[in-house]
Protein backbone atom coordinates (compact mmCIF):
# COMPACT_ATOMS: atom_id res chain seq x y z
CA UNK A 1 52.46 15.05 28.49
CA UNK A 2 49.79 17.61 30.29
CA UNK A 3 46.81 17.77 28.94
CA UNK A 4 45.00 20.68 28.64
CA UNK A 5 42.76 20.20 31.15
CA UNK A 6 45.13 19.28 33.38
CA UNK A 7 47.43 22.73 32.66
CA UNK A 8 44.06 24.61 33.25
CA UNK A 9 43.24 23.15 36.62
CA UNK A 10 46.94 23.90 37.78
CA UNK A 11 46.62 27.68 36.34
CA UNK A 12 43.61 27.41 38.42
CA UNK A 13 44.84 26.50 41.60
CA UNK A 14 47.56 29.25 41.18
CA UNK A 15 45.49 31.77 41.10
CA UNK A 16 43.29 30.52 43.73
CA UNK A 17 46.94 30.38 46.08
CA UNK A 18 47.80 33.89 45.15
CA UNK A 19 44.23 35.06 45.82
CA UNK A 20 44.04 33.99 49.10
CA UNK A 21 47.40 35.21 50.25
CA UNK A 22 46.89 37.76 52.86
CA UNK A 23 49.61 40.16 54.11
CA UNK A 24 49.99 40.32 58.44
CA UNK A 25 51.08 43.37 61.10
CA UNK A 26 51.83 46.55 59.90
CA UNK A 27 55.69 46.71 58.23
CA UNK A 28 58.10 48.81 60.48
CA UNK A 29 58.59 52.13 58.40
CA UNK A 30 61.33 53.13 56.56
CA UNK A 31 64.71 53.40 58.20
CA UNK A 32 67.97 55.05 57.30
CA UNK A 33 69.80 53.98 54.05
CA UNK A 34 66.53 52.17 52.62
CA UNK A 35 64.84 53.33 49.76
CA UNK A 36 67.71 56.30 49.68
CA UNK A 37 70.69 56.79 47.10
CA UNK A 38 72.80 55.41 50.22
CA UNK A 39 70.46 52.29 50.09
CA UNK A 40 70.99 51.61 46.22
CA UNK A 41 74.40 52.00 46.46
CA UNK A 42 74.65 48.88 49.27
CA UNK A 43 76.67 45.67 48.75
CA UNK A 44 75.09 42.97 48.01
CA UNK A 45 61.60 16.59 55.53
CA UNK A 46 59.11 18.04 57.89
CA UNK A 47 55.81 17.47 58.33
CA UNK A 48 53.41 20.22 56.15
CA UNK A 49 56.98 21.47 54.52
CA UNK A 50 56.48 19.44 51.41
CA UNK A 51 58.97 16.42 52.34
CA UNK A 52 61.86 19.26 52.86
CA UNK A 53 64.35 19.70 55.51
CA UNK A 54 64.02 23.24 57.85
CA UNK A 55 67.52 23.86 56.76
CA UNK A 56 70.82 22.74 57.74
CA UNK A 57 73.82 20.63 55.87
CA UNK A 58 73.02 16.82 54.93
CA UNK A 59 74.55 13.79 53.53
CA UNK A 60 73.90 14.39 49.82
CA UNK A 61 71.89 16.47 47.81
CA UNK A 62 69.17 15.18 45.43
CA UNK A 63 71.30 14.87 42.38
CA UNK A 64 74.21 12.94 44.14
CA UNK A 65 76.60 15.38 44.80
CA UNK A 66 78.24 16.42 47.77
CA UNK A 67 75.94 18.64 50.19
CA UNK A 68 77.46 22.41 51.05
CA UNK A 69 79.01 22.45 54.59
CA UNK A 70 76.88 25.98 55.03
CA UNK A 71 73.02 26.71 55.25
CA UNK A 72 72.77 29.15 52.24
CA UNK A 73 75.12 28.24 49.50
CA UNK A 74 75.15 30.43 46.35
CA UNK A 75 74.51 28.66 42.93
CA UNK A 76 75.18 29.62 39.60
CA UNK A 77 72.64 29.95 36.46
CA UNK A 78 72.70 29.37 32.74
CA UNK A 79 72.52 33.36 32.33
CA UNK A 80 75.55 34.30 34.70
CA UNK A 81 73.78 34.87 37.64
CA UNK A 82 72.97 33.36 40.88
CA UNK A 83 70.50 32.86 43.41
CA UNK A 84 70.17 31.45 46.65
CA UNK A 85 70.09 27.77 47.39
CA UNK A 86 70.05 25.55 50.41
CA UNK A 87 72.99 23.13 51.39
CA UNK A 88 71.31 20.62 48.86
CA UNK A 89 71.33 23.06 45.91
CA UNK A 90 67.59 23.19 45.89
CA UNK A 91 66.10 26.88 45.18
CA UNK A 92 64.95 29.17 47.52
CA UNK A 93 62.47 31.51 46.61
CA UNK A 94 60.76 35.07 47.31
CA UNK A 95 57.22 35.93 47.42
CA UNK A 96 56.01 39.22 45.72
CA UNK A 97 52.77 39.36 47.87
CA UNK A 98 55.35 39.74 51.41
CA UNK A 99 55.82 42.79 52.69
CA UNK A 100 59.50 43.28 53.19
CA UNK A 101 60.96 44.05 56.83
CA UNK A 102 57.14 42.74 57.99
CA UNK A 103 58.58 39.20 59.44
CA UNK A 104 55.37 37.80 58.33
CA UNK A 105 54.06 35.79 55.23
CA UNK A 106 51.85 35.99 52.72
CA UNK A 107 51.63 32.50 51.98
CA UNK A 108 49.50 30.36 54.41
CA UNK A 109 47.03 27.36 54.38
CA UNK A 110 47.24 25.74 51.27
CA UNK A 111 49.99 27.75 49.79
CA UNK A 112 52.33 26.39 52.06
CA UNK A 113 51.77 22.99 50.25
CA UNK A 114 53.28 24.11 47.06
CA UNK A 115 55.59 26.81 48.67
CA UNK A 116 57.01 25.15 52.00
CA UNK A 117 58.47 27.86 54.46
CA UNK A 118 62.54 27.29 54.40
CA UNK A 119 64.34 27.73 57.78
CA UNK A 120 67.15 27.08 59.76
CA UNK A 121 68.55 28.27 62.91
CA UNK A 122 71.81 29.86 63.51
CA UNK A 123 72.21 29.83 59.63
CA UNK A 124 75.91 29.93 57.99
CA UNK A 125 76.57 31.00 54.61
CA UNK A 126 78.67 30.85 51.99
CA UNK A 127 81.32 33.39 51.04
CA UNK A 128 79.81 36.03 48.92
CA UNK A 129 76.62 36.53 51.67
CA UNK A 130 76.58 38.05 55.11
CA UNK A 131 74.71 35.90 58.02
CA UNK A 132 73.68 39.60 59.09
CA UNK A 133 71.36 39.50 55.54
CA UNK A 134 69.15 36.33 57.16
CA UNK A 135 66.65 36.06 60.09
CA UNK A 136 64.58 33.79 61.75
CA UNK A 137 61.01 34.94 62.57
CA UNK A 138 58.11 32.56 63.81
CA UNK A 139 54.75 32.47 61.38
CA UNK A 140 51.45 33.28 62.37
CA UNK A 141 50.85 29.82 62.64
CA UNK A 142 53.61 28.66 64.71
CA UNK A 143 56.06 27.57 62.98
CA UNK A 144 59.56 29.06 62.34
CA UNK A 145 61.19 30.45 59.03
CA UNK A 146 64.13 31.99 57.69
CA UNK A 147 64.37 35.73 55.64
CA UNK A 148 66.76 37.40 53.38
CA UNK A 149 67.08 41.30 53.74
CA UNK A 150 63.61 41.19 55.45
CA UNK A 151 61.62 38.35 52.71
CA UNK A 152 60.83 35.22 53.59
CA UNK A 153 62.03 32.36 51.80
CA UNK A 154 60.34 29.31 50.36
CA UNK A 155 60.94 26.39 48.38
CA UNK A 156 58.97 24.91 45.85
CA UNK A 157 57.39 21.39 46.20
CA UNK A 158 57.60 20.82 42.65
CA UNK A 159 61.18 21.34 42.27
CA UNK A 160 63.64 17.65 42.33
CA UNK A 161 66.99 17.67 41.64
CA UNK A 162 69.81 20.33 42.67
CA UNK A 163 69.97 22.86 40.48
CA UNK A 164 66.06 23.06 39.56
CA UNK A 165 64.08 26.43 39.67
CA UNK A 166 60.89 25.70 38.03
CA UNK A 167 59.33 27.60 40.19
CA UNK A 168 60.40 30.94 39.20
CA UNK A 169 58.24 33.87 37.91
CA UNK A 170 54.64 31.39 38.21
CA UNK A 171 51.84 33.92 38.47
CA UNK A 172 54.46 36.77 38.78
CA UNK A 173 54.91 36.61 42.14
CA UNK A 174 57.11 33.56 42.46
CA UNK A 175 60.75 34.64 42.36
CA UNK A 176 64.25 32.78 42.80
CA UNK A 177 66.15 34.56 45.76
CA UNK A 178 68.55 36.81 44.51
CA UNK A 179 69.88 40.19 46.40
CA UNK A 180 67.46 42.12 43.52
CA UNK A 181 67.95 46.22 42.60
CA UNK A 182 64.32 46.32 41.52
CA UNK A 183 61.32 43.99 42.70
CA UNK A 184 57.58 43.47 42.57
CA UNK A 185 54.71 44.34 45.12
CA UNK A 186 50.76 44.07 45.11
CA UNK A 187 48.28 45.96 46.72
CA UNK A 188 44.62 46.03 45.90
CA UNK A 189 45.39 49.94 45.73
CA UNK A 190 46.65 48.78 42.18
CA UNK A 191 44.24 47.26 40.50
CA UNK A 192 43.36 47.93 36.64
CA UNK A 193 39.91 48.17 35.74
CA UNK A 194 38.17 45.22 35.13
CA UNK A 195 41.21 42.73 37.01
CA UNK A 196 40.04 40.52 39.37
CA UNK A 197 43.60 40.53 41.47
CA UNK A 198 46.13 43.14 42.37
CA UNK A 199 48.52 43.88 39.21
CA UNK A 200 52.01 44.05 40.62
CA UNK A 201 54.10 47.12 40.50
CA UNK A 202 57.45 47.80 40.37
CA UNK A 203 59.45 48.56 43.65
CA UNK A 204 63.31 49.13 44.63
CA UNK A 205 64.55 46.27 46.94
CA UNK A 206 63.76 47.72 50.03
CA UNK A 207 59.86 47.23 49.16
CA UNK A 208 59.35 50.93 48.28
CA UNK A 209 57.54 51.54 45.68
CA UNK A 210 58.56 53.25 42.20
CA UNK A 211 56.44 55.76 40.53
CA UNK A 212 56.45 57.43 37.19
CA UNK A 213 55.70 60.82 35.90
CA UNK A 214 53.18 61.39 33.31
CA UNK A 215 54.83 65.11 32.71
CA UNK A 216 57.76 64.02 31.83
CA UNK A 217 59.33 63.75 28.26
CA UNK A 218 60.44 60.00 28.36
CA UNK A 219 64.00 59.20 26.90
CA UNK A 220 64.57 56.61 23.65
CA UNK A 221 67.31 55.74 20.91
CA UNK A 222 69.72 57.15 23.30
CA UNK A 223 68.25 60.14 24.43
CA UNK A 224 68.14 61.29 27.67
CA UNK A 225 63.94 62.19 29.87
CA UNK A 226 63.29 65.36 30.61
CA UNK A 227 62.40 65.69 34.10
CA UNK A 228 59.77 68.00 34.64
CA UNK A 229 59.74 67.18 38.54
CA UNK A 230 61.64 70.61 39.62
CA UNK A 231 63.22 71.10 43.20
CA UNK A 232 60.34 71.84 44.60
CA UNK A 233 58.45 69.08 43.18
CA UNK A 234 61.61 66.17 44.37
CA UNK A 235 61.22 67.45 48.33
CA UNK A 236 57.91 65.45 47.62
CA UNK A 237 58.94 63.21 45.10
CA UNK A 238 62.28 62.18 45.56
CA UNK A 239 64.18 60.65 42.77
CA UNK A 240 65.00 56.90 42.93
CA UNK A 241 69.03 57.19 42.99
CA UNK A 242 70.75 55.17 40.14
CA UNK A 243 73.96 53.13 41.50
CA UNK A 244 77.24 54.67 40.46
CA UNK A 245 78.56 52.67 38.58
CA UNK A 246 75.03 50.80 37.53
CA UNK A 247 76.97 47.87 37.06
CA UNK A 248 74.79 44.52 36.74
CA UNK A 249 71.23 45.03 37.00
CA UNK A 250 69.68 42.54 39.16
CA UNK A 251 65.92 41.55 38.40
CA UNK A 252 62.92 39.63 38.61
CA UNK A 253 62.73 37.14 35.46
CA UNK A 254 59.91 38.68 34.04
CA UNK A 255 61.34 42.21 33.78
CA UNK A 256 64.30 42.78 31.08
CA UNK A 257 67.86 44.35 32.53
CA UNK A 258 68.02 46.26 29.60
CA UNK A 259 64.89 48.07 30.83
CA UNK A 260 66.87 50.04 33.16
CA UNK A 261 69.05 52.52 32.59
CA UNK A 262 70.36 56.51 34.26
CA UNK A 263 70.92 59.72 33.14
CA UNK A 264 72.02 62.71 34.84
CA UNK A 265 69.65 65.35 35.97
CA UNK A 266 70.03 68.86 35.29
CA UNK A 267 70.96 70.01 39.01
CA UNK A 268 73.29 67.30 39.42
CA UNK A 269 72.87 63.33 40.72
CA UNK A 270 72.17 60.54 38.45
CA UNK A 271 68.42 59.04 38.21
CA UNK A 272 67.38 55.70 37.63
CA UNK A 273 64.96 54.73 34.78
CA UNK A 274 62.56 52.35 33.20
CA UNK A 275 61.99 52.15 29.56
CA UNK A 276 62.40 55.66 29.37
CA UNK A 277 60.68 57.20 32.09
CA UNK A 278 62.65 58.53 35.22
CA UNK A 279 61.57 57.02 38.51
CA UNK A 280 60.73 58.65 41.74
CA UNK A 281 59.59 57.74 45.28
CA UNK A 282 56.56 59.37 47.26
CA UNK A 283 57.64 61.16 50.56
CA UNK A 284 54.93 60.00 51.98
CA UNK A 285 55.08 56.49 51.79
CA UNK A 286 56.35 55.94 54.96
CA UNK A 287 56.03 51.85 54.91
CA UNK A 288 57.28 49.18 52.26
CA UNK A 289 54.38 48.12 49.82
CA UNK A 290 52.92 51.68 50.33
CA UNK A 291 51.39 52.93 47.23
CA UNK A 292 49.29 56.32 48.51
CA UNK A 293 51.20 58.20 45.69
CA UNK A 294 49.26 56.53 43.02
CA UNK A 295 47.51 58.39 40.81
CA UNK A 296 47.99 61.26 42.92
CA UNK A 297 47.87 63.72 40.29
CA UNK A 298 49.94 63.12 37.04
CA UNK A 299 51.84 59.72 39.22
CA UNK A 300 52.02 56.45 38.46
CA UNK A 301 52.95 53.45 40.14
CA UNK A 302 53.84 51.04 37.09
CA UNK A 303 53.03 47.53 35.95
CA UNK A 304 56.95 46.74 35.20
CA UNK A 305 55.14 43.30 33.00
CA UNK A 306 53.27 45.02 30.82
CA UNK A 307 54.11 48.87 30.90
CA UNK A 308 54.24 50.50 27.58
CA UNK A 309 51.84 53.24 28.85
CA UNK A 310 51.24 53.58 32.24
CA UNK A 311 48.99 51.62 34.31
CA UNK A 312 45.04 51.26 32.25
CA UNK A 313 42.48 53.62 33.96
């Protein structure tokens, strides 16, 4: 068993990682279909990568079993989802601190130790994915590595057998790879007073980021929000489009499904919410992991964790 010593060092070293994750280039800007109602309503052992392969089929997987005949397989969870996997069944995982669409990562030196870069060239997948969803970009430093719908993916040293995910939600920024409707970003424009890191906040899949209202009338026990962002106020604040149907909402682990919901705005088209409060973009956020419409006036960009209220002053 840990001791507590031990669990403080490793809570520790976490937070050292995160801290010293840096983002790279400038992120292309946004292009058509992404961070638009057309966009939510889209389909869905090597040396310093911690003893795992770059990708690729093998003999077995860790638990025994029979290794997937394709790159990417898709596995199922204990809460009827899935996530992405390698052809060994072992995890592959997103990083809240990359900029999606950026081909570059957040996590280098000794983050790489813990969160080894997954890749694999001329990937295959399995039915369910599209090969068009994954690319292979080469690091800062050299070495190659695979993304999904612009993110890099990782694994996680710690994880052993197929089928293992311990890795997901550490320090909120660790994330199984799913194809997500909501995600998290951090920028040091986003910063409570008083934290010494960025607090994440809530963005749509695409990277942009989601902002709330402080005008508005939020919406409980089955009510409705009033929107008091009027048609001239959405040609700068455009509303984040809910899916028709919603269907199954795909998140982060540390944000609830049930969070989200819709409701239909008085002009017509159906909004997207969180806990209540209707969610917009800024039209001016012309990259993913911009966030130059916080507190621009009465807006928000929200800690999705820990919002009650919006983000502390």
């Amino acid at each position: 068993m840990k001791t507590v010593l031990a669990t403080i060092a490793e809570t520790i070293a976490l937070a050292a990682t995160l801290m010293a994750c840096e983002h790279g280039p400038t992120a292309p800007s946004w292009t058509e279909g992404e961070g638009t109602e057309q966009e939510e309503n889209s389909s869905v052992g090597v040396e310093g990568n911690g003893g795992y392969p770059t990708g690729g089929a093998s003999s077995s997987s860790s638990s025994g079993s029979a290794a997937s005949s394709t790159d990417i397989t898709l596995i199922d969870d204990d809460q009827g989802g899935q996530y992405l996997a390698d052809s060994r069944g072992r995890a592959l995982y997103l990083f809240a601190n990359d900029t999606p669409g950026r081909l570059d990562s957040a996590c280098t030196g000794d983050c790489l130790q813990k969160w080894p870069a997954f890749d694999v060239n001329d990937v295959s997948v399995e039915d369910g994915l599209l090969e068009t969803d994954f690319e292979r970009f080469q690091r800062e430093d050299g070495r190659w590595q695979t993304a999904f719908k612009g993110r890099p993916l990782y694994y996680f040293a710690m994880d052993g057998a197929s089928g293992e995910m311990s890795g997901d939600g550490l320090g909120n920024r660790w994330f199984v790879a799913r194809d997500y409707l909501a995600f998290l970003a951090a920028s040091a424009a986003v910063t409570p007073e008083g934290a010494s890191e960025p607090t994440p906040f809530l963005t749509n899949r695409a990277g942009r980021t989601a902002y709330i209202f402080l005008k508005d009338q939020a919406g409980f026990d089955g009510d409705d929000p009033d929107s008091a962002c009027d048609a001239t106020c959405i040609s700068a604040w455009p509303v984040w489009a809910a899916p028709n149907p919603l269907g199954e909402v795909v998140v982060p682990s540390s944000m609830r499904a049930a969070d989200f919901g819709w409701f239909e705005r008085d002009e017509g088209g159906r909004q997207l919410s969180y806990r209540g409060f209707p969610l917009y973009y800024f039209a001016q956020d012309e990259l993913p992991g911009s966030v130059t419409g916080h507190r621009n006036g009465a807006w928000r960009a929200i800690d999705p964790i820990l919002f009650a209220t919006p983000i502390a002053d």
